[in-house]
Protein backbone atom coordinates (compact mmCIF):
# COMPACT_ATOMS: atom_id res chain seq x y z
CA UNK A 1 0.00 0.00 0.00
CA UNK A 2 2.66 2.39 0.75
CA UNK A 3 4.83 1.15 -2.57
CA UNK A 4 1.54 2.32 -4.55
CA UNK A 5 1.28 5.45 -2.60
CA UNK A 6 4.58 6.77 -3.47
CA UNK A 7 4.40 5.55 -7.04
CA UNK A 8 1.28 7.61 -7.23
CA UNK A 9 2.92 10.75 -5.65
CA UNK A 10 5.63 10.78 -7.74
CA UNK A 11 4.15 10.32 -11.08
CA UNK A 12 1.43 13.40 -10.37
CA UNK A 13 4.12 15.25 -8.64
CA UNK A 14 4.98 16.88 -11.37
CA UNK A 15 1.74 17.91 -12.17
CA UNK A 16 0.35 19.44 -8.79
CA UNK A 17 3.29 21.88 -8.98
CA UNK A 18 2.24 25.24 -10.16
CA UNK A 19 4.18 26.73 -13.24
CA UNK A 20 5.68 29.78 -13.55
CA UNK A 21 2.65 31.61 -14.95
CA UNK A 22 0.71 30.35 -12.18
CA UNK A 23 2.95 31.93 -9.64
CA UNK A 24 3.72 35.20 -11.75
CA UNK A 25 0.02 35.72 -11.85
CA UNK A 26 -0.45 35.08 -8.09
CA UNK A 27 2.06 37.65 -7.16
CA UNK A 28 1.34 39.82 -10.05
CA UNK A 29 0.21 43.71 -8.16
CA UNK A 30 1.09 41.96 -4.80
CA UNK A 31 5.01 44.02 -4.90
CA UNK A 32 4.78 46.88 -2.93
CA UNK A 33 7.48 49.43 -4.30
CA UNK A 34 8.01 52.81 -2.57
CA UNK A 35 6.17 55.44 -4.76
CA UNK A 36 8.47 58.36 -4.17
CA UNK A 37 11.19 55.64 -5.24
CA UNK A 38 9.52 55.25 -8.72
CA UNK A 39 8.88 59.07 -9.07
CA UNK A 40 12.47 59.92 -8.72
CA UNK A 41 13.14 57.33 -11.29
CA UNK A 42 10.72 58.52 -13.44
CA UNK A 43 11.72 62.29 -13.57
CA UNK A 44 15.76 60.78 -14.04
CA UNK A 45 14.43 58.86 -17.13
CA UNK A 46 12.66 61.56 -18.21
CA UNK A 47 15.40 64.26 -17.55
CA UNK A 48 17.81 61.00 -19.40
CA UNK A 49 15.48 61.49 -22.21
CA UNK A 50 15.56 65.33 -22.84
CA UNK A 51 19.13 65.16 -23.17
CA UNK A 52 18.80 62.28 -25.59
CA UNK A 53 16.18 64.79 -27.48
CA UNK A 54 18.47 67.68 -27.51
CA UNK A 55 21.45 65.13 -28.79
CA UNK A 56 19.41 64.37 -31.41
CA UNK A 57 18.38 68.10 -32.51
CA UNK A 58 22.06 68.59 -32.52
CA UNK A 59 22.87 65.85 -34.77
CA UNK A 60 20.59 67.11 -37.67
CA UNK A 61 21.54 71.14 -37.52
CA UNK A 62 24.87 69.11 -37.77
CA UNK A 63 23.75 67.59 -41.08
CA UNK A 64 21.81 70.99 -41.68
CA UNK A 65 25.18 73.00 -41.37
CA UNK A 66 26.93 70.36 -43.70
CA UNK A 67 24.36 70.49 -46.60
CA UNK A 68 24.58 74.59 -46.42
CA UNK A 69 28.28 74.02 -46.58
CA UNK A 70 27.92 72.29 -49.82
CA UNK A 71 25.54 74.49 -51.35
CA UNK A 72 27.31 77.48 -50.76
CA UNK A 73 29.37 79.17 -53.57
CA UNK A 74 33.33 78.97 -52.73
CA UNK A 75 33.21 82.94 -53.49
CA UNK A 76 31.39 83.24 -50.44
CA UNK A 77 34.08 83.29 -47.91
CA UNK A 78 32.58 84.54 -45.17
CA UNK A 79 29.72 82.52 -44.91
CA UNK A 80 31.88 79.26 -45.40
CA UNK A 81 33.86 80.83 -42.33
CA UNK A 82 30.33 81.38 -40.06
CA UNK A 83 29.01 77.87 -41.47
CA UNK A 84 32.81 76.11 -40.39
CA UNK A 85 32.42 77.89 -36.95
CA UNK A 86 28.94 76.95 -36.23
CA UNK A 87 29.78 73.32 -36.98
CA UNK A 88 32.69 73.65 -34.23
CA UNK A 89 30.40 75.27 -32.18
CA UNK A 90 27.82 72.14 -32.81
CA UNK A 91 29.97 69.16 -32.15
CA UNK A 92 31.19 70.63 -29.31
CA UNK A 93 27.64 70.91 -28.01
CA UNK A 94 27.61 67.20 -28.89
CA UNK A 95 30.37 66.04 -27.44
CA UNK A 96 29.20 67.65 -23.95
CA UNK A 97 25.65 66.48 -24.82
CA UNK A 98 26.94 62.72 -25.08
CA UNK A 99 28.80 63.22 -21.61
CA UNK A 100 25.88 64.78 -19.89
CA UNK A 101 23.76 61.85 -21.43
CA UNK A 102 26.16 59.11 -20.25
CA UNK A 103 26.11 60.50 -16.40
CA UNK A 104 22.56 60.84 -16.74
CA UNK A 105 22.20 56.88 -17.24
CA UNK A 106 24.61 56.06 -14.80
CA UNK A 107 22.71 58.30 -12.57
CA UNK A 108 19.12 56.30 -12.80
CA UNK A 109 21.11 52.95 -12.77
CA UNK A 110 23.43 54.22 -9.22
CA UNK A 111 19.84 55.18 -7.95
CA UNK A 112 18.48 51.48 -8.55
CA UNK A 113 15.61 52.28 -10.52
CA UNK A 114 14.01 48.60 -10.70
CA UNK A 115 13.49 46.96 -13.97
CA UNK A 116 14.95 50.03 -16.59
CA UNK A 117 16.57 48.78 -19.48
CA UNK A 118 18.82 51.75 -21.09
């Protein structure tokens, strides 16, 4: 009697286990995270993503600047000078953009924001 018992718990072991969605949809809403923890995260991702933004409006007045370049005519020195001098200007917006941008993600990923993905 106790042979068959075991026989019979091991075969429907398996099957009175619940499976992962089981338990992902019992705890599902049950986490309690701290709100003024997801705020801050929030407003760092956000902030994260205004510099991305601006980056990004950089990069095509860069493109802008280099299409004028080519469509101006060589006799016009001075403009070639203000376009070559705004394009300096640019990239070094860009390269401080990209640093701001890069201590702006290691910023919300020091402050443990849970589950962000950069």
């Amino acid at each position: 009697m106790l042979r068959v018992a075991i026989i019979f718990l091991t075969i429907l072991a398996p099957f009175a286990t619940p499976s992962q969605e089981h338990i992902r949809e019992y705890f599902k809403g049950s986490v309690i995270t701290d709100p003024t923890k997801t705020r801050r995260c929030e407003e760092l991702i956000e902030h994260r993503g205004k510099k991305i933004t601006f980056k990004n409006n950089l990069l095509g007045l860069i493109d802008r600047n280099k299409k004028l370049r080519k469509m101006v005519p060589r006799e016009k020195v001075t403009v070639h000078e203000k376009l070559e001098r705004n394009i300096i200007n640019l990239k070094r917006e860009l390269k401080l953009a990209r640093i701001k941008i890069k201590k702006a993600s290691e910023e919300v990923i020091i402050k443990g924001c849970p589950g962000i993905s950069l």
